[in-house]
C-alpha atoms as a PDB file:
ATOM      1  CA  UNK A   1       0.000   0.000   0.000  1.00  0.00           C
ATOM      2  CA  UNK A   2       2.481   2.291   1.204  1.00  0.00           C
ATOM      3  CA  UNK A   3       4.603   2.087  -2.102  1.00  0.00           C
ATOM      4  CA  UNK A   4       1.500   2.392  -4.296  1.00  0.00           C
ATOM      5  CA  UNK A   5       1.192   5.400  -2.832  1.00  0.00           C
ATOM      6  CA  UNK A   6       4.666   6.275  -3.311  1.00  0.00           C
ATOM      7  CA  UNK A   7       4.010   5.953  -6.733  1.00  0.00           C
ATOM      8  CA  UNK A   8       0.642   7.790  -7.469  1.00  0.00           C
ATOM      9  CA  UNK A   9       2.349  10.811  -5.788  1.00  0.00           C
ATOM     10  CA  UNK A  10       6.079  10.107  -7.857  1.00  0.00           C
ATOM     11  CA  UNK A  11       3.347  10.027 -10.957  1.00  0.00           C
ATOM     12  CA  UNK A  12       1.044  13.745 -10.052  1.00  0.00           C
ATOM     13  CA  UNK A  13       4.542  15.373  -9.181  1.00  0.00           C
ATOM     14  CA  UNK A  14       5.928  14.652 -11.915  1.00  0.00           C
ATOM     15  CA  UNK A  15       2.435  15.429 -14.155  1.00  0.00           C
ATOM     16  CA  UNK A  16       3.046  18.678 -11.938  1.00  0.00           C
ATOM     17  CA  UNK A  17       6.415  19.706 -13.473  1.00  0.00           C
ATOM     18  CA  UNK A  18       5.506  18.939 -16.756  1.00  0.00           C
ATOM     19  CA  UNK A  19       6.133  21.903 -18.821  1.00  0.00           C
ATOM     20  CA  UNK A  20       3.523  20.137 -21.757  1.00  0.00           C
ATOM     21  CA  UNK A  21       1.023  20.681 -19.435  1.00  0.00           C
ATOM     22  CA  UNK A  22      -1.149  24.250 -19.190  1.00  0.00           C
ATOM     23  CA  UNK A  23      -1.121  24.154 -15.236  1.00  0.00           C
ATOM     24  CA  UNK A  24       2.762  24.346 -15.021  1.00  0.00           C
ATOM     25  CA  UNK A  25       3.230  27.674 -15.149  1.00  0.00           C
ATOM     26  CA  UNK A  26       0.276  28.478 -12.638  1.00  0.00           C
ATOM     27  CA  UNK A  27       1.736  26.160 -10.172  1.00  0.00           C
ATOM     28  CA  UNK A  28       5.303  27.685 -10.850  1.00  0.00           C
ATOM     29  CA  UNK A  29       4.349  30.714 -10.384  1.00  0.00           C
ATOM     30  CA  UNK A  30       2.520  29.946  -6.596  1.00  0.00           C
ATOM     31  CA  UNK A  31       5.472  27.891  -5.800  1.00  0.00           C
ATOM     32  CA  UNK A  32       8.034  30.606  -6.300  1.00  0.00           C
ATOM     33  CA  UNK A  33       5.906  33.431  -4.578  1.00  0.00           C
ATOM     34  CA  UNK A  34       4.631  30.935  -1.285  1.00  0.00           C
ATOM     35  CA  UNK A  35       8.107  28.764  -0.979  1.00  0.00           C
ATOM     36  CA  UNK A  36       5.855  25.676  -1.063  1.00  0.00           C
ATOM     37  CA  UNK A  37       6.095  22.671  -3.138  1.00  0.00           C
ATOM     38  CA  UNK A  38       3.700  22.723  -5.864  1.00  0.00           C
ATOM     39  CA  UNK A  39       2.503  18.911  -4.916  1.00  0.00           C
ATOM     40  CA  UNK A  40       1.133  20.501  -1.274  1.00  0.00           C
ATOM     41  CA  UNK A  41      -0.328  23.310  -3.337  1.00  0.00           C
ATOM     42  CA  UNK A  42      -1.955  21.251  -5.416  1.00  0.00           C
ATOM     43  CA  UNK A  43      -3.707  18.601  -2.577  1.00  0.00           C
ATOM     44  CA  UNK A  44      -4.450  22.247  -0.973  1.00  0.00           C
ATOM     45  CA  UNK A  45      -6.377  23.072  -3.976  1.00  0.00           C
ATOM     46  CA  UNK A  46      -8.028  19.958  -4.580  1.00  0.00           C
ATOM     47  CA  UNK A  47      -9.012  19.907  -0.335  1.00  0.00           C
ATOM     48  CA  UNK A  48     -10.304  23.483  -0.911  1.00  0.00           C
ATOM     49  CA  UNK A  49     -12.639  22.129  -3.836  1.00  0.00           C
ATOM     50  CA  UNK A  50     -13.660  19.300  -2.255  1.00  0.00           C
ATOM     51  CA  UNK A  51     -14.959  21.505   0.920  1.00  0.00           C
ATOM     52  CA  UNK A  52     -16.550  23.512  -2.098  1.00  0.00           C
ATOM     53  CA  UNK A  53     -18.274  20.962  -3.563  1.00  0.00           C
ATOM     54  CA  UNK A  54     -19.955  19.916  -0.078  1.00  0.00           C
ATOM     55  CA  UNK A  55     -20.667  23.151   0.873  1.00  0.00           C
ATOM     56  CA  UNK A  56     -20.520  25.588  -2.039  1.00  0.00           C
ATOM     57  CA  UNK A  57     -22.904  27.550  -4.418  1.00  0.00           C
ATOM     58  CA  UNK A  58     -22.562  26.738  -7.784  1.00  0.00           C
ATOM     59  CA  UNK A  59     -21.310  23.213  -6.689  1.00  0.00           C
ATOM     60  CA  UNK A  60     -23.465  21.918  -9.716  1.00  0.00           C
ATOM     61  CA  UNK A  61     -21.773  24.105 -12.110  1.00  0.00           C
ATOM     62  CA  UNK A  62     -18.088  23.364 -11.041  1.00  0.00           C
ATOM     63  CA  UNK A  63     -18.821  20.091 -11.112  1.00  0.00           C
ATOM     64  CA  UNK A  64     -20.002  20.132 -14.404  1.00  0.00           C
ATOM     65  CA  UNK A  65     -17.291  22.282 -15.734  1.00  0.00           C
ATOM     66  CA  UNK A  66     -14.724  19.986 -14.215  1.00  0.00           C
ATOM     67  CA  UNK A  67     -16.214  17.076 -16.368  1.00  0.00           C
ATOM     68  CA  UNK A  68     -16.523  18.979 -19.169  1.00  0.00           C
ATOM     69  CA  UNK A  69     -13.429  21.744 -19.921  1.00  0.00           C
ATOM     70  CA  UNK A  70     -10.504  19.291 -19.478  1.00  0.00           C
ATOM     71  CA  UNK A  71     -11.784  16.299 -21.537  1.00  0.00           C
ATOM     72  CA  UNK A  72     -13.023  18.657 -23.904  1.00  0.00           C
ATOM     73  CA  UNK A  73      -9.585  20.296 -24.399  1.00  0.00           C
ATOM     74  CA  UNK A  74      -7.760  16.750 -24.199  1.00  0.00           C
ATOM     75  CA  UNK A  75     -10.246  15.771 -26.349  1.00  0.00           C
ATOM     76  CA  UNK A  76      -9.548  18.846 -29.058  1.00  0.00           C
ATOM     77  CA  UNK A  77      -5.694  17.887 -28.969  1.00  0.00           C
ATOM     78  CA  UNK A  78      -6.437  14.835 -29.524  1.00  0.00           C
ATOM     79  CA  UNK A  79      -8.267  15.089 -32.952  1.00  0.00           C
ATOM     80  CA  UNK A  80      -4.774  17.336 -33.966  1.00  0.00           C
ATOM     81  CA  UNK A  81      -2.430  14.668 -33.148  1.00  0.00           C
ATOM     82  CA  UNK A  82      -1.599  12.352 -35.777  1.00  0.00           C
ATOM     83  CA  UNK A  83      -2.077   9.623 -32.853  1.00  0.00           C
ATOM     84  CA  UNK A  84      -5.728   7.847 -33.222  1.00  0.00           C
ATOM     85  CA  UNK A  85      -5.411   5.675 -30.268  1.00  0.00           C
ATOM     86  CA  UNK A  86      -6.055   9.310 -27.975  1.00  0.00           C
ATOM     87  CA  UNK A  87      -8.902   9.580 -30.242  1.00  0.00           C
ATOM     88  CA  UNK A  88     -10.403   6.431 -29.007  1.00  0.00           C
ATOM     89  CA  UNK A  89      -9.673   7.306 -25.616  1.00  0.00           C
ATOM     90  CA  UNK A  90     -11.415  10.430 -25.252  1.00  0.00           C
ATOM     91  CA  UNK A  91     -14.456   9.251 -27.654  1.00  0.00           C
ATOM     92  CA  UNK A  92     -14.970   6.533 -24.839  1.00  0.00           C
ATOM     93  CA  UNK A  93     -14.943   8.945 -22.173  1.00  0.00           C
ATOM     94  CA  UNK A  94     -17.585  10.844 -24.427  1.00  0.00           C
ATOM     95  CA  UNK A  95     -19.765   8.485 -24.751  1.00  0.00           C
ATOM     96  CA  UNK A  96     -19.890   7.439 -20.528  1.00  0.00           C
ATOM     97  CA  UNK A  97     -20.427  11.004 -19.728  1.00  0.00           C
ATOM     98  CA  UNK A  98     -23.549  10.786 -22.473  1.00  0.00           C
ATOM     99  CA  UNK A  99     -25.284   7.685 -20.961  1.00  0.00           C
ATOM    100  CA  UNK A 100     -24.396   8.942 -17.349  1.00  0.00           C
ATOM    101  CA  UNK A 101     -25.905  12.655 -18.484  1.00  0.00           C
ATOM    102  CA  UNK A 102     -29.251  10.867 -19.584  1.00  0.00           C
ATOM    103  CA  UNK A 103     -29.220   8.611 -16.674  1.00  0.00           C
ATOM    104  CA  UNK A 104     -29.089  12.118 -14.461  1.00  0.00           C
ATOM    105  CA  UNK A 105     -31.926  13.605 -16.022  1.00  0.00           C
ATOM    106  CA  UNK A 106     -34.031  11.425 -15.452  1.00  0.00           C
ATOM    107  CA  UNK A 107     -33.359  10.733 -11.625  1.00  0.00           C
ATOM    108  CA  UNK A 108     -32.083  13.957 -11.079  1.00  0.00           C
ATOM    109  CA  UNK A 109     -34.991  14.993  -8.411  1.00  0.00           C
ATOM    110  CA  UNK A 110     -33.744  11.904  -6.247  1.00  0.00           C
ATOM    111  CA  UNK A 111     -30.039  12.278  -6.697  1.00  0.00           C
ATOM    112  CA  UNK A 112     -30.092  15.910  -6.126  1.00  0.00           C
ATOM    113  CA  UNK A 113     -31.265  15.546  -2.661  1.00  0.00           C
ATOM    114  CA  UNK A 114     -28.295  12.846  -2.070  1.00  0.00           C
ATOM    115  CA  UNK A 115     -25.774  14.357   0.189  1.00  0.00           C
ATOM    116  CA  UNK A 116     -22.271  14.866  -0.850  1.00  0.00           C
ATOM    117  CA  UNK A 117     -23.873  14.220  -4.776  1.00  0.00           C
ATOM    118  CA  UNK A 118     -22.084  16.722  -6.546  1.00  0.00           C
ATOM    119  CA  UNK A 119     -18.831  15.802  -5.045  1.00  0.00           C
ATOM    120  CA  UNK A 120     -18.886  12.395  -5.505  1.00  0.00           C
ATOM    121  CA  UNK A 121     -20.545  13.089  -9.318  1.00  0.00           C
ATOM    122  CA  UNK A 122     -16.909  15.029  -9.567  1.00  0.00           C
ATOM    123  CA  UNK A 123     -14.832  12.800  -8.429  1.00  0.00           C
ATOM    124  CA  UNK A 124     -17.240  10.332 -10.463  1.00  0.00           C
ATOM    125  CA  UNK A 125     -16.267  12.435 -13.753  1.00  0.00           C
ATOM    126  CA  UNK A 126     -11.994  12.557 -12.426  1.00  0.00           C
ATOM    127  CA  UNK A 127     -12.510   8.689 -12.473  1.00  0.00           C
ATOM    128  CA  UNK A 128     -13.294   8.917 -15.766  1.00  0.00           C
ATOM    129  CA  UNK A 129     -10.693  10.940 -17.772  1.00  0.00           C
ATOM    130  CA  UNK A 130      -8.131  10.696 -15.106  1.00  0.00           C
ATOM    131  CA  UNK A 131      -4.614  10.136 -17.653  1.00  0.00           C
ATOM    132  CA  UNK A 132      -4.243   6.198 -17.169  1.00  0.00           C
ATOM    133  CA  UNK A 133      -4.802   3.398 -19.135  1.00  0.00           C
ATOM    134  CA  UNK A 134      -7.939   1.433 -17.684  1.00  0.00           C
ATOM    135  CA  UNK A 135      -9.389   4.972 -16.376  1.00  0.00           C
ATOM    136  CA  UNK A 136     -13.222   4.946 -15.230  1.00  0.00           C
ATOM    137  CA  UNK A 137     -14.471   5.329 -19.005  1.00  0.00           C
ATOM    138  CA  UNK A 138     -12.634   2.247 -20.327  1.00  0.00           C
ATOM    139  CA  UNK A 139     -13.741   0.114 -17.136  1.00  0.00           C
ATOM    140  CA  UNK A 140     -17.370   1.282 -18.088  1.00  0.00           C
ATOM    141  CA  UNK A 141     -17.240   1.148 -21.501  1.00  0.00           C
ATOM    142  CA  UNK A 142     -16.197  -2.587 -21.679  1.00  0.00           C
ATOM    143  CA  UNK A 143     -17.647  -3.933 -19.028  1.00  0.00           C
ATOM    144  CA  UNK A 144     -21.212  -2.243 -19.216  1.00  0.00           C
ATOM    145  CA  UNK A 145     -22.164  -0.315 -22.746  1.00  0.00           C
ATOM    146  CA  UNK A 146     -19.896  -2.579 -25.005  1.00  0.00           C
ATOM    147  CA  UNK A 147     -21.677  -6.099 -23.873  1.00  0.00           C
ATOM    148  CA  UNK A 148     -25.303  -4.016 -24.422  1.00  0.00           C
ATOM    149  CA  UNK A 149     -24.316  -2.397 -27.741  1.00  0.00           C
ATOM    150  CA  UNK A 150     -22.941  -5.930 -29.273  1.00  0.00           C
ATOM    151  CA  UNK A 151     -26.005  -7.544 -28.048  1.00  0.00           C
ATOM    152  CA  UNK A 152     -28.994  -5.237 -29.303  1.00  0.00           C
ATOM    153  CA  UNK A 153     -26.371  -3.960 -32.230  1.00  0.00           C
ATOM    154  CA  UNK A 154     -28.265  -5.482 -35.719  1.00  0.00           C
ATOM    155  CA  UNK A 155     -31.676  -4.939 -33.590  1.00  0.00           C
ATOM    156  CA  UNK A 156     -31.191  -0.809 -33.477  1.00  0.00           C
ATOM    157  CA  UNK A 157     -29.405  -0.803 -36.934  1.00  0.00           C
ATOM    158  CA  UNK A 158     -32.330  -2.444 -37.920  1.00  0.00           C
ATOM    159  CA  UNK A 159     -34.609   0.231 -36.357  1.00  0.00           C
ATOM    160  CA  UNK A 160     -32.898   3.398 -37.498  1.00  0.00           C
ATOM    161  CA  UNK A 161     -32.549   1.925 -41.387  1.00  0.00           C
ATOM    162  CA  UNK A 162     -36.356   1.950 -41.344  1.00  0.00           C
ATOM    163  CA  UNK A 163     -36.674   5.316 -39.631  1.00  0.00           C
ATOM    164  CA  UNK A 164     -34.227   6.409 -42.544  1.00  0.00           C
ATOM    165  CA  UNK A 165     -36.130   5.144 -44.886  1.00  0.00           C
ATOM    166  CA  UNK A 166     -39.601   6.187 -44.224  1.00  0.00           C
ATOM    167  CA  UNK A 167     -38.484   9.829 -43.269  1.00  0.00           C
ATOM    168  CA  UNK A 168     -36.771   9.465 -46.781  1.00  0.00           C
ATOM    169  CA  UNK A 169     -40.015   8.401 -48.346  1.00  0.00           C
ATOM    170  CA  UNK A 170     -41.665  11.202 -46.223  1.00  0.00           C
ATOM    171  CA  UNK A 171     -39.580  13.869 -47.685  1.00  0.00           C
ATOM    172  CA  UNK A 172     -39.606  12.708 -51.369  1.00  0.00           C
ATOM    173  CA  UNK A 173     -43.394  12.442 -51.291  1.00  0.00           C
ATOM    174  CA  UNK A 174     -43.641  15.862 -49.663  1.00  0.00           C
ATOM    175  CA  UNK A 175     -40.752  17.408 -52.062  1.00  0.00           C
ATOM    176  CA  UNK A 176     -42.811  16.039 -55.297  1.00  0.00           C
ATOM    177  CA  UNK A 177     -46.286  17.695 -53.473  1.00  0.00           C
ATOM    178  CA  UNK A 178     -44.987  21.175 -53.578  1.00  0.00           C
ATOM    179  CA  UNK A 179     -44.461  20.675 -57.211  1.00  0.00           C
END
């Protein structure tokens, strides 16, 4: 345990002093004017957020933001790399914060009144795109909407060619009316 943790903070303090990254020069910058290591900034931060989200106004909309602004912009870099495989990774994580977005609305009166919801819907969405392999999309995406999709798969193609076609046939007949 104690080595695994050794490693997860060896791993963030190094993602920390990545120049690559757009919060190095932030953190630089507060670790040259406060004397304090950027790592112990950083768990301040995330401390201070999490206190936010259980207290806060506007927890809803942080938390929302926080799923939203860094996959989208990991998601944008991705498309401009010549790499496809980041393409894949990020589409995943696209396509578990869909199903769990519809899944909200329609039980958002109960889960709303959950305590501690929309910090553990952030950390929830952190799970998600955090920068490993098997992050919380993948895990979710194989083990839960890939077994689904390959099982009703030729069932909804099925459904949508017909809806296709008869808004095709719709259109023609209603293109050759106005005539």
């Amino acid at each position: 345990m104690g080595t695994r943790v050794g490693e997860y903070k060896k791993y963030l303090d190094t993602a920390l002093h990545d120049k690559n990254k757009p919060w190095t020069p932030a953190l630089e910058w507060a670790e040259g004017k406060t004397g304090i290591k950027r790592l112990y900034i950083f768990m301040i931060l995330v401390v201070m957020l999490g206190l936010y989200m259980l207290f806060g106004i506007a927890a809803q909309l942080l938390c929302n933001i926080i799923g939203f602004l860094y996959p989208a912009y990991r998601s944008i870099k991705a498309l401009e790399s010549p790499n496809k495989d980041d393409d894949t990774k990020w589409l995943t994580y696209w396509v578990v914060f869909a199903l769990f977005s519809v899944i909200e609305y329609f039980s958002n009166i109960l889960l709303h009144w959950f305590p501690f919801y929309w910090l553990l819907k952030c950390i929830f969405h952190i799970w998600c795109f955090v920068p490993i392999e098997n992050n919380g999309s993948v895990i979710i995406y194989n083990r839960v909407i890939r077994p689904y999709f390959l099982k009703h798969e030729e069932k909804v193609d099925s459904v949508l060619s017909d809806i296709a076609g008869s808004a095709a046939r719709l259109a023609a007949q209603n293109i050759f009316k106005s005539e």
